[in-house]
PDB file of N, CA and C in Angstrom:
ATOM      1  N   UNK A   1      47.541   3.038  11.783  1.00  0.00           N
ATOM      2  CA  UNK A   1      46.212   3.593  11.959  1.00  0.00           C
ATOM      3  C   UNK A   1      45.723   4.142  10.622  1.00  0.00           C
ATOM      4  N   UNK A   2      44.275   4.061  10.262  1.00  0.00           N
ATOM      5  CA  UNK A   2      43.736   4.311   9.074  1.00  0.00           C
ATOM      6  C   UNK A   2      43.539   5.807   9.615  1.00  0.00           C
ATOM      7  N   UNK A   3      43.498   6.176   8.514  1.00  0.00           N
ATOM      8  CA  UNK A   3      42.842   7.694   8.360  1.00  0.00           C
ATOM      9  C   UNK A   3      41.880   8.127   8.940  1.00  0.00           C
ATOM     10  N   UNK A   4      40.634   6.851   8.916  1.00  0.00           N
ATOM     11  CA  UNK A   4      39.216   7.141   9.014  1.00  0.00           C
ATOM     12  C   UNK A   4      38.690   7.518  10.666  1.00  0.00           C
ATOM     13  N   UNK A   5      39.843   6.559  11.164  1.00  0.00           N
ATOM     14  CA  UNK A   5      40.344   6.499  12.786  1.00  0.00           C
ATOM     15  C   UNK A   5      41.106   7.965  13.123  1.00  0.00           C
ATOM     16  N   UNK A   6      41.409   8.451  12.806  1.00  0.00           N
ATOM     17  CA  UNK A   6      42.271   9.527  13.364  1.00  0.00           C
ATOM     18  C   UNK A   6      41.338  10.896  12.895  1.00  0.00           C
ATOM     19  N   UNK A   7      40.950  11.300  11.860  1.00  0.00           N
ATOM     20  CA  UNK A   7      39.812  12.208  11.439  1.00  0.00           C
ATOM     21  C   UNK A   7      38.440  11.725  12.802  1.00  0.00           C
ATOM     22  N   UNK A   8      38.037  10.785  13.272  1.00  0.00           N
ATOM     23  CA  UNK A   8      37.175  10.231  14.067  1.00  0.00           C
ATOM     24  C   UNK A   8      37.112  10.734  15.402  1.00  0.00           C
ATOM     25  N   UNK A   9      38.521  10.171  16.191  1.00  0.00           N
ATOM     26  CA  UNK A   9      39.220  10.531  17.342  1.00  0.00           C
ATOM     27  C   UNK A   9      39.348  12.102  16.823  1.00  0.00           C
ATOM     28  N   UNK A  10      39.872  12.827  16.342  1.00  0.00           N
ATOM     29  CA  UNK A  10      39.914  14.347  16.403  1.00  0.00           C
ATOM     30  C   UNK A  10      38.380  14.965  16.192  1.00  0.00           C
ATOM     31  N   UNK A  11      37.197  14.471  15.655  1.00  0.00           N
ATOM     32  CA  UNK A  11      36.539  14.880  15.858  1.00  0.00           C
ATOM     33  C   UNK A  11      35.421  15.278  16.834  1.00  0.00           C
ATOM     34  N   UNK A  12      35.437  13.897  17.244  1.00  0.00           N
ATOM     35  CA  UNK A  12      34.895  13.343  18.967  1.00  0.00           C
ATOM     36  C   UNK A  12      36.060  14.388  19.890  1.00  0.00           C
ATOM     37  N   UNK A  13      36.885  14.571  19.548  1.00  0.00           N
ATOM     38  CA  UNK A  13      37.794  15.275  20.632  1.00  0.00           C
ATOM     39  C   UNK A  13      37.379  16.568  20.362  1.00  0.00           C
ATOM     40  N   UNK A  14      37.512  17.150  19.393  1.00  0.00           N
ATOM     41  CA  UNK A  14      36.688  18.273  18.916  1.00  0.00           C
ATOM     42  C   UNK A  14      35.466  19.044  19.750  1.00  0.00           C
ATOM     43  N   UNK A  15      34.203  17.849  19.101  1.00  0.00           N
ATOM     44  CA  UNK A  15      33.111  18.133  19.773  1.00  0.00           C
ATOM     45  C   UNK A  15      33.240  18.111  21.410  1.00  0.00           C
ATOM     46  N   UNK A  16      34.555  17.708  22.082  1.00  0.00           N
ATOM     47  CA  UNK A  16      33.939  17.391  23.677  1.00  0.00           C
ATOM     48  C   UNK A  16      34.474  18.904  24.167  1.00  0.00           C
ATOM     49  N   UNK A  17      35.720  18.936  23.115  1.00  0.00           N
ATOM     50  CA  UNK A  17      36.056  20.359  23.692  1.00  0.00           C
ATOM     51  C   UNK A  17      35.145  21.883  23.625  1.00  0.00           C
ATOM     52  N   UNK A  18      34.374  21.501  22.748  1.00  0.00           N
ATOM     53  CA  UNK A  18      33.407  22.603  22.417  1.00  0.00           C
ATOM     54  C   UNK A  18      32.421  22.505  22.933  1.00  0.00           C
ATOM     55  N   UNK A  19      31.499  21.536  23.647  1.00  0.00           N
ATOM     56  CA  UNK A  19      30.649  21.268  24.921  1.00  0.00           C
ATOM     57  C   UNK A  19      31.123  21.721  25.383  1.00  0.00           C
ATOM     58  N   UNK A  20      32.269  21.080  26.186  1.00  0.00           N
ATOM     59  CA  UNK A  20      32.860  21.953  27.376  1.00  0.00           C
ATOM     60  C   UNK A  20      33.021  23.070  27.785  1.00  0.00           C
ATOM     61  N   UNK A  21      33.240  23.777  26.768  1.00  0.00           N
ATOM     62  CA  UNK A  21      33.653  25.275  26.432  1.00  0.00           C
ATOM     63  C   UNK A  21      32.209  26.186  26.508  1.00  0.00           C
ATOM     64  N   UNK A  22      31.121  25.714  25.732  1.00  0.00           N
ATOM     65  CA  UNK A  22      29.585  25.588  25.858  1.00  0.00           C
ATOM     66  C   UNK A  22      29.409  26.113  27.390  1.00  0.00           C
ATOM     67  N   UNK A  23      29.856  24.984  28.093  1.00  0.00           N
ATOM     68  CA  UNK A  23      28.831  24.549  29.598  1.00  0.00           C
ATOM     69  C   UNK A  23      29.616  25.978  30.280  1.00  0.00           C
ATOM     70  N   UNK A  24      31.065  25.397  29.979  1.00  0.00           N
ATOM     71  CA  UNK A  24      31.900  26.512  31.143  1.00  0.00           C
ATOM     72  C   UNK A  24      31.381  28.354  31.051  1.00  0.00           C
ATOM     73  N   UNK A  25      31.278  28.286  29.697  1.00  0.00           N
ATOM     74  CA  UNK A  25      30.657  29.711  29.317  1.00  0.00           C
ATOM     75  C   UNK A  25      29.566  29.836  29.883  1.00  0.00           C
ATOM     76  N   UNK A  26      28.241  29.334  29.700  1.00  0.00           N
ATOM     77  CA  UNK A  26      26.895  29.650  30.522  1.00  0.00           C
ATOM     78  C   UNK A  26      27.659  29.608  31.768  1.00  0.00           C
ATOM     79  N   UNK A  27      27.876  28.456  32.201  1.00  0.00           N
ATOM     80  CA  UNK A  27      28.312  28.719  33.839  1.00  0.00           C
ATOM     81  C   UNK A  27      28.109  30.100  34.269  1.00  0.00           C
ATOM     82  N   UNK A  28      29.633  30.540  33.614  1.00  0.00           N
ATOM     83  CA  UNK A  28      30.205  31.910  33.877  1.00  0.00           C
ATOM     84  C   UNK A  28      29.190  32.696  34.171  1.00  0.00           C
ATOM     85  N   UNK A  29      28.772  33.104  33.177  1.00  0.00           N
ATOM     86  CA  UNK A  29      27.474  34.185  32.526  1.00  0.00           C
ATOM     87  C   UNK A  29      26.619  33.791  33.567  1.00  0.00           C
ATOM     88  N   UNK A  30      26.056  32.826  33.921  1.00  0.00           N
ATOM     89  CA  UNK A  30      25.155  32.224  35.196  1.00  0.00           C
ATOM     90  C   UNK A  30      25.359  32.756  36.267  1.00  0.00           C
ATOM     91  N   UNK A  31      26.707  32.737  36.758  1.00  0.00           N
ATOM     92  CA  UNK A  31      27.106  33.240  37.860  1.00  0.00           C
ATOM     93  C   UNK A  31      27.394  34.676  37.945  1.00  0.00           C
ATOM     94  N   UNK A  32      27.673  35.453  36.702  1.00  0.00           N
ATOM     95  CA  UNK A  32      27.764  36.767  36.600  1.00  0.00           C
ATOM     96  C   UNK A  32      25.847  37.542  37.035  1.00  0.00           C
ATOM     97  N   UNK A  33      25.462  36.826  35.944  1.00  0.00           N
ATOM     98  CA  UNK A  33      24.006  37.114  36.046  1.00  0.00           C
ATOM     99  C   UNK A  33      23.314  37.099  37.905  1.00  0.00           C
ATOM    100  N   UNK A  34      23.342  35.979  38.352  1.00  0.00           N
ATOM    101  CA  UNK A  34      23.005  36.106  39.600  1.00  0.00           C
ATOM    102  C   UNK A  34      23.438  36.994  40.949  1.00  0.00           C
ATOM    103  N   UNK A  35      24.645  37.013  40.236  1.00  0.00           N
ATOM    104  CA  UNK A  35      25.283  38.080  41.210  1.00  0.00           C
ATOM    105  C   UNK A  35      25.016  39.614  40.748  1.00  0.00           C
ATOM    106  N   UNK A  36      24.526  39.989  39.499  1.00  0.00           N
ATOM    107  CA  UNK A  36      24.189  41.531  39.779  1.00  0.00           C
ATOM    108  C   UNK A  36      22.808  41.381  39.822  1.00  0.00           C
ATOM    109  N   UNK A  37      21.752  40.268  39.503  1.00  0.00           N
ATOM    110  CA  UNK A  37      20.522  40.634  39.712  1.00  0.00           C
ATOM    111  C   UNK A  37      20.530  40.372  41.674  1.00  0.00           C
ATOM    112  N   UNK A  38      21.258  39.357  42.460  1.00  0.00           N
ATOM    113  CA  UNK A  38      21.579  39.454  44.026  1.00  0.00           C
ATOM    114  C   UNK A  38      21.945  41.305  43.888  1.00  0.00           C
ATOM    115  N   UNK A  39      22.674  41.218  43.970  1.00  0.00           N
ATOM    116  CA  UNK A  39      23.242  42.812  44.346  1.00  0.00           C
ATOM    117  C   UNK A  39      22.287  43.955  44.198  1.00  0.00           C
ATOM    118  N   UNK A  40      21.833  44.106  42.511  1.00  0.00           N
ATOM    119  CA  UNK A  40      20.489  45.083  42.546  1.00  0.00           C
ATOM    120  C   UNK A  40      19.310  44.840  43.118  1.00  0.00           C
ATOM    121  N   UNK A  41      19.276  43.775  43.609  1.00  0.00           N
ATOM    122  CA  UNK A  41      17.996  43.513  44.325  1.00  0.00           C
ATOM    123  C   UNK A  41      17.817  43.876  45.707  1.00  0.00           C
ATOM    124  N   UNK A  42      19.232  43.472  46.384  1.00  0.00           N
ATOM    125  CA  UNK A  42      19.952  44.054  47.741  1.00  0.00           C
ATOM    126  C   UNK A  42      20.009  45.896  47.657  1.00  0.00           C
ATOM    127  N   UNK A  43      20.168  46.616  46.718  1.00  0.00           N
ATOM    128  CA  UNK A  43      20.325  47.976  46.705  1.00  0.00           C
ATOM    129  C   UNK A  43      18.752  48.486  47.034  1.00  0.00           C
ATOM    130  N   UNK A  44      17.505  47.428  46.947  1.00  0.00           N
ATOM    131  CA  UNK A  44      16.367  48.153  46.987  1.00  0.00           C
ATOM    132  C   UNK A  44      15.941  47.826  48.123  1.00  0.00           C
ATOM    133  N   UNK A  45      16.574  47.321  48.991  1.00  0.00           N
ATOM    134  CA  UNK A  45      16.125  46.684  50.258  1.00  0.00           C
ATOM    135  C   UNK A  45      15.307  45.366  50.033  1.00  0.00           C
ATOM    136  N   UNK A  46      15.712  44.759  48.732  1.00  0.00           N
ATOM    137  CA  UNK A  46      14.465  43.283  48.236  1.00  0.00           C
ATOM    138  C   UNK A  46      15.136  42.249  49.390  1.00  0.00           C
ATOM    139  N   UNK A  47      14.627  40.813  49.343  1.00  0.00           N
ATOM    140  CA  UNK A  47      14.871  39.776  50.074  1.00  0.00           C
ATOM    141  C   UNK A  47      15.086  39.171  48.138  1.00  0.00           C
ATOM    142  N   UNK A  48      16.390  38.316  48.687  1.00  0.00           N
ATOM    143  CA  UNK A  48      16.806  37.622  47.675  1.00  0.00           C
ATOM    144  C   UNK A  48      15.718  35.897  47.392  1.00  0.00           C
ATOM    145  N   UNK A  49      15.398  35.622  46.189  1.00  0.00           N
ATOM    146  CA  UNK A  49      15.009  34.287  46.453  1.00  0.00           C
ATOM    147  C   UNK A  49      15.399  33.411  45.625  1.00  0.00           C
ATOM    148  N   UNK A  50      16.576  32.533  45.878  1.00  0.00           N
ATOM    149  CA  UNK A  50      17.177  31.955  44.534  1.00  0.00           C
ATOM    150  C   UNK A  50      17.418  30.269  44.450  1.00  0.00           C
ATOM    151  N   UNK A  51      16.757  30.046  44.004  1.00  0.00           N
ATOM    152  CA  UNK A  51      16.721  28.308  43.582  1.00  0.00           C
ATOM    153  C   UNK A  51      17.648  27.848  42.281  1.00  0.00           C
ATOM    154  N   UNK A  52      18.909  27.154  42.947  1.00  0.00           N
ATOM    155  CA  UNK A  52      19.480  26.504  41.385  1.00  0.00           C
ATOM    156  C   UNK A  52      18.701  24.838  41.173  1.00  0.00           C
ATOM    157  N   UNK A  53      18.484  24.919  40.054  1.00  0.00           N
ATOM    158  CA  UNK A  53      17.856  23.635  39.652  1.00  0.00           C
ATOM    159  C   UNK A  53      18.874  22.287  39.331  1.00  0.00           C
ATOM    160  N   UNK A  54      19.891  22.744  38.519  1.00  0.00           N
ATOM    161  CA  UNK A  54      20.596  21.772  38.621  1.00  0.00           C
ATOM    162  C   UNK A  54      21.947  22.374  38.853  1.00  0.00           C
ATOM    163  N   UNK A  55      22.821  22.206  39.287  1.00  0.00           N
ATOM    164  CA  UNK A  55      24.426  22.342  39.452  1.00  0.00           C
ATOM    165  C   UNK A  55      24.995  21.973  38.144  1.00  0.00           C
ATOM    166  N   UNK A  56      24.873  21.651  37.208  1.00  0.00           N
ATOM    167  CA  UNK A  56      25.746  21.150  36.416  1.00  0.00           C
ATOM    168  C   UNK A  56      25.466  22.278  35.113  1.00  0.00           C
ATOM    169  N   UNK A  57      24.104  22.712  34.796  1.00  0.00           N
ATOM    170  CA  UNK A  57      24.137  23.617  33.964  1.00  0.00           C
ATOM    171  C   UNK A  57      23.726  25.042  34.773  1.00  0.00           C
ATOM    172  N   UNK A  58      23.819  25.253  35.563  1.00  0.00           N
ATOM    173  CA  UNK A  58      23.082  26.054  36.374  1.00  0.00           C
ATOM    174  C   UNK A  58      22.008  26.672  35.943  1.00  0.00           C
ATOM    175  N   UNK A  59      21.077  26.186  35.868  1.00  0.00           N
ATOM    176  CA  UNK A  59      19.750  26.827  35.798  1.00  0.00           C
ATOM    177  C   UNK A  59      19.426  26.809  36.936  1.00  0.00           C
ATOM    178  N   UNK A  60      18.478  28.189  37.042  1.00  0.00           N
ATOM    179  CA  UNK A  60      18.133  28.645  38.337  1.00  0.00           C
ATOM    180  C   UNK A  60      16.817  29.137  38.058  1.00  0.00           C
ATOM    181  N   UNK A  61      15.686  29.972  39.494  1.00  0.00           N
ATOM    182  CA  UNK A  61      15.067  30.848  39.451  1.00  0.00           C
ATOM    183  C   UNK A  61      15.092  31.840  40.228  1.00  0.00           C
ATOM    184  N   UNK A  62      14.881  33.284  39.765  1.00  0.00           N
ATOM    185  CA  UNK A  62      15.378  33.939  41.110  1.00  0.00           C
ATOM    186  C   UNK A  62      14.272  34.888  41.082  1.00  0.00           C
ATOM    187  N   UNK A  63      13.945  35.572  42.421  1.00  0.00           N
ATOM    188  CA  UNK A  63      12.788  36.629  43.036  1.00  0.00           C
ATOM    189  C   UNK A  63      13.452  37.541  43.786  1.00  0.00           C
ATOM    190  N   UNK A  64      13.222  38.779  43.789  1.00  0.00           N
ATOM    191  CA  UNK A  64      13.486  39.685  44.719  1.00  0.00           C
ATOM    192  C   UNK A  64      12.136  40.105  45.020  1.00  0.00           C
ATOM    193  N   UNK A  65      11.734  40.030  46.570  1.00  0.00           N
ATOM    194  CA  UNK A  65      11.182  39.748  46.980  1.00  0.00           C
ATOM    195  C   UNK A  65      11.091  41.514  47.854  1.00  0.00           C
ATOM    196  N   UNK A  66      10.062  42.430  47.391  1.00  0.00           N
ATOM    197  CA  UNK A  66       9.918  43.817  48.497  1.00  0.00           C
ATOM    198  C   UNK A  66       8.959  44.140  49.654  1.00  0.00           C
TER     199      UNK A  66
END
């Protein structure tokens, strides 16, 4: 194997791991986020209103609704 091939493959491997790492992080934070703006919204007696747009990056919109 040439050099040019292996610097290539580690880089492409590189970048997928750091997307990944990217997506999984918002995820997280996504799901942290919704759950204390759900919860403080529930402490005021609001009606929750929450639309995810896509599943894969989770974008959402959300309303608390009084």
């Amino acid at each position: 194997m040439n050099r040019t091939y292996i610097i290539g493959v580690s880089l492409a491997g590189l970048a997928a791991f750091a997307i990944s790492f990217l997506i999984l992080t918002s995820n997280y934070f996504h799901s942290k986020e919704i759950s204390l703006l759900t919860s403080r919204c529930y402490e005021i007696d609001g009606e929750v209103s929450l639309e995810i747009h896509n599943d894969f990056t989770k974008s959402y919109s959300f309303e608390c609704k009084k």
